[in-house]
N, C-alpha and C. Protein backbone atom coordinates (compact mmCIF):
# COMPACT_ATOMS: atom_id res chain seq x y z
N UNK A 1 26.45 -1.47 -12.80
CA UNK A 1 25.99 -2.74 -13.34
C UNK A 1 27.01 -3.35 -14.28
N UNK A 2 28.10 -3.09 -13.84
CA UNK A 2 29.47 -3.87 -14.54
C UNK A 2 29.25 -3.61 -16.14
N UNK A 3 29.06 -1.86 -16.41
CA UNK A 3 28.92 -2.01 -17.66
C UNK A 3 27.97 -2.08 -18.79
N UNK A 4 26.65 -2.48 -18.15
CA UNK A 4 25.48 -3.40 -18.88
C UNK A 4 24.41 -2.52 -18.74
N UNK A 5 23.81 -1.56 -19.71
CA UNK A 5 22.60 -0.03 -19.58
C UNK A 5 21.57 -1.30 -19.27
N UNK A 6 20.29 -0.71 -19.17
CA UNK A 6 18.88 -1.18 -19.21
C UNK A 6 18.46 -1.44 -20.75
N UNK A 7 18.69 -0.12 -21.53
CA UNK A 7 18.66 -0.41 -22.65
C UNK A 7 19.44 -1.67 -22.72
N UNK A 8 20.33 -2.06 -22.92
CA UNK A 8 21.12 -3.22 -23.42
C UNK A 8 20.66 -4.03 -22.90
N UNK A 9 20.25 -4.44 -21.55
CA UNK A 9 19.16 -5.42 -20.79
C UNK A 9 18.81 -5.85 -21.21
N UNK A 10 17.90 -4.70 -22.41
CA UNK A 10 16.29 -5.29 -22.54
C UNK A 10 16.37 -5.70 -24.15
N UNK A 11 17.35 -5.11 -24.97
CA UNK A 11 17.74 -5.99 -26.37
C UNK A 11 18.31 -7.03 -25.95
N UNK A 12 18.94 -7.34 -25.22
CA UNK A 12 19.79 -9.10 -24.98
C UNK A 12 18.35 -9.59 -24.56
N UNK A 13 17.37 -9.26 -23.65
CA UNK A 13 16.06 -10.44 -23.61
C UNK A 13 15.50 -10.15 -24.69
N UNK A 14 14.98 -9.02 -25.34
CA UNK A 14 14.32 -9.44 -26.44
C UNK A 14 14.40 -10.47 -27.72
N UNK A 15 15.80 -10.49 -27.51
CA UNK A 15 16.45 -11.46 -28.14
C UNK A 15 16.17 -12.94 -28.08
N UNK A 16 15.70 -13.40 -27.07
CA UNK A 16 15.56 -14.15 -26.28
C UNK A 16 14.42 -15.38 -27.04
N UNK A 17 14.28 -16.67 -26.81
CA UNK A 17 12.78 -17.47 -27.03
C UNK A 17 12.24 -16.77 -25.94
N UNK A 18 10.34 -17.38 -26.45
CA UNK A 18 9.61 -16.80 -25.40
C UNK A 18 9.43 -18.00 -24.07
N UNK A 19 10.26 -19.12 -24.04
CA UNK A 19 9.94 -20.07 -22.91
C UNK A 19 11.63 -19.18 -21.84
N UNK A 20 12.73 -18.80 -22.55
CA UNK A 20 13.61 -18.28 -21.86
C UNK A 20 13.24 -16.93 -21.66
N UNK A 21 12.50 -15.95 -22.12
CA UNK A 21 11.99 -14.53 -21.64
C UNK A 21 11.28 -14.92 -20.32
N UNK A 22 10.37 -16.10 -20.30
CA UNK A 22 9.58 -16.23 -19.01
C UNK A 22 10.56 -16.78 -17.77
N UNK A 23 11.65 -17.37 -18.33
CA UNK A 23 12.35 -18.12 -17.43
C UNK A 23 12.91 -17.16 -16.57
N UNK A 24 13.66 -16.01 -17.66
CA UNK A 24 14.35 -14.82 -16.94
C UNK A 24 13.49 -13.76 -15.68
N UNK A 25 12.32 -13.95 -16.40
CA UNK A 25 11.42 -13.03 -15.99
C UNK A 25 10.93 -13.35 -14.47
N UNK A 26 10.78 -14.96 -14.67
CA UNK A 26 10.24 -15.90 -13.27
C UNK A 26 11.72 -15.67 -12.19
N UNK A 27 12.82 -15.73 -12.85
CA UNK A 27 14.04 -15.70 -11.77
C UNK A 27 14.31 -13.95 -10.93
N UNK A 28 13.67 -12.94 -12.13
CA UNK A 28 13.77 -11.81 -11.56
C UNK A 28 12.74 -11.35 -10.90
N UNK A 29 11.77 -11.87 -10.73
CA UNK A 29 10.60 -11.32 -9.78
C UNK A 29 10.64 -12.11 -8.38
N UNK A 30 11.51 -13.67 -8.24
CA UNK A 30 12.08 -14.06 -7.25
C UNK A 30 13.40 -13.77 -6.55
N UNK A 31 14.24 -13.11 -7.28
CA UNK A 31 15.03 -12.11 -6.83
C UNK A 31 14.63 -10.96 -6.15
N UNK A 32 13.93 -10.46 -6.99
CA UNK A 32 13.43 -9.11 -6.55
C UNK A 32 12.68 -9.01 -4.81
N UNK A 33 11.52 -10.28 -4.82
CA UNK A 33 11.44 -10.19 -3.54
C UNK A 33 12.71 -10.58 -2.79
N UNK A 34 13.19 -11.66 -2.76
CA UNK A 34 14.00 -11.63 -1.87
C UNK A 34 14.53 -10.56 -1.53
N UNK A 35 14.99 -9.16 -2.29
CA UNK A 35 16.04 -8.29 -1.98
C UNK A 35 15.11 -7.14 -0.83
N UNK A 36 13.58 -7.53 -1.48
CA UNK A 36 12.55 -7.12 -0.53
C UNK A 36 12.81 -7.44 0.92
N UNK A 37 12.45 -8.61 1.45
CA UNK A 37 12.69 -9.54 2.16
C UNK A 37 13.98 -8.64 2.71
N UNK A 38 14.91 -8.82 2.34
CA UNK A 38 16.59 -8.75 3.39
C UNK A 38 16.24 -7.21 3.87
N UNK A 39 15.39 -6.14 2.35
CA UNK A 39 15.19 -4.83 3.18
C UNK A 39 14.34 -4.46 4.27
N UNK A 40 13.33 -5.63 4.24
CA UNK A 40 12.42 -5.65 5.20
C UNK A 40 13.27 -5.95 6.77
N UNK A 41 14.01 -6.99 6.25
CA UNK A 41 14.73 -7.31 7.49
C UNK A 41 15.25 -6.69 8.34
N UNK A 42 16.39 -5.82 7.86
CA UNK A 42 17.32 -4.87 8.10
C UNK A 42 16.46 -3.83 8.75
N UNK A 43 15.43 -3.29 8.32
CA UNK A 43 14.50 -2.44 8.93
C UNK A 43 14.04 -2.59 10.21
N UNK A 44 13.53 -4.34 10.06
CA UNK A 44 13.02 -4.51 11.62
C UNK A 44 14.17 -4.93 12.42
N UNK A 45 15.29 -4.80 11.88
CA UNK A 45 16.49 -5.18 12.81
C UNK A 45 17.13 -3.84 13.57
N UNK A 46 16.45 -2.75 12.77
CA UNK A 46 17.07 -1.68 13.09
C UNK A 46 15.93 -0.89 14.05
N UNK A 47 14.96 -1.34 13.51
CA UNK A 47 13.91 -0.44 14.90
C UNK A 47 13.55 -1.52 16.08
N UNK A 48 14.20 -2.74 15.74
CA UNK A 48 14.33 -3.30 17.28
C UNK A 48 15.50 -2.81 18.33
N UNK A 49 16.81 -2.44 17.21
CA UNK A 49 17.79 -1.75 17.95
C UNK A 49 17.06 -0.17 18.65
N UNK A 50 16.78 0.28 17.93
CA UNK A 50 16.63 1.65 18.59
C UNK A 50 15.51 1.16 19.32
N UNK A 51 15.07 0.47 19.77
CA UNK A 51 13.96 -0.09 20.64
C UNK A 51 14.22 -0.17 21.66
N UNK A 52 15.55 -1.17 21.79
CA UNK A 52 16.44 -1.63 22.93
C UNK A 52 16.83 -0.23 23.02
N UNK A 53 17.71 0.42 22.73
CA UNK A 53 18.41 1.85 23.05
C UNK A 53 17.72 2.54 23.52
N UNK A 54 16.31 2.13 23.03
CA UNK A 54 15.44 3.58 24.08
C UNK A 54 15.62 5.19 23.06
N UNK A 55 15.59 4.86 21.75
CA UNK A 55 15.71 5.62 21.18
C UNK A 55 13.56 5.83 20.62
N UNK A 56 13.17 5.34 20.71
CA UNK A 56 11.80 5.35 20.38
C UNK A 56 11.02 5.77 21.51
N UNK A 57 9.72 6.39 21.09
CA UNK A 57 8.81 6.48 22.40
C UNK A 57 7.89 5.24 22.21
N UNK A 58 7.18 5.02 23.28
CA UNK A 58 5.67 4.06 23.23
C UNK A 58 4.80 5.18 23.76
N UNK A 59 3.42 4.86 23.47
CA UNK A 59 2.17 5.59 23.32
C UNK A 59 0.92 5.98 22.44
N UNK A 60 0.18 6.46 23.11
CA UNK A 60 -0.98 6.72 22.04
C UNK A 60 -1.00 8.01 21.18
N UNK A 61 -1.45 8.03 20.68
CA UNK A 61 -1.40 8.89 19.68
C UNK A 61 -1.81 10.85 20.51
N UNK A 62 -2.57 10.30 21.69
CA UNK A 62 -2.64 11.92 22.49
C UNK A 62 -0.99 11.94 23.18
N UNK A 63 -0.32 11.29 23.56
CA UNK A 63 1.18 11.31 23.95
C UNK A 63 2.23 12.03 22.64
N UNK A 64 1.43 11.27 21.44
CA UNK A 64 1.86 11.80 20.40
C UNK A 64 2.13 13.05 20.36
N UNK A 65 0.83 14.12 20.34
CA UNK A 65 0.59 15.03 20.27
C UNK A 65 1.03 16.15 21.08
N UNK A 66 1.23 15.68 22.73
CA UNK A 66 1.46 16.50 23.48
C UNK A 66 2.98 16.66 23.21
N UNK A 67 3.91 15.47 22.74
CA UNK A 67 5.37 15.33 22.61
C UNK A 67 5.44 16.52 21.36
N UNK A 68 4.43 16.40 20.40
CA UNK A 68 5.14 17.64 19.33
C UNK A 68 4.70 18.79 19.59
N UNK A 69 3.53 19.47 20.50
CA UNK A 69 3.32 20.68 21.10
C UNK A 69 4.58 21.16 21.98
N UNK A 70 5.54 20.25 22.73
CA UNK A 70 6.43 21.02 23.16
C UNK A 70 7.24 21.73 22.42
């Protein structure tokens, strides 16, 4: 984090007015999803790949079962 603890984070906002604590606060919980969002993405980008590859099975849950008895 280029330097910058949590501790130190959180004295530079405390520092802060309380209309700029909310401001910071509103920009990091819209960050935060987004970074949600791109991980979500990447996920379904990646089990559509192994989808295509044929790296996944399809089935019900008794296919399930018989696949981990072997």
């Amino acid at each position: 984090m280029n330097g910058i603890t949590v501790n130190k984070a959180i004295e530079v906002f405390n520092k802060l007015s309380l209309e700029d604590e909310e401001f910071v606060v509103n920009i990091a919980e819209k960050q935060l999803i987004e970074k949600k969002r791109k991980l979500i993405r990447q996920r379904l980008d990646e089990a559509r790949y192994n989808l295509k590859k044929g790296f996944v099975k399809k089935g019900t849950l008794k296919d399930l079962y018989k696949d981990l008895e072997k």
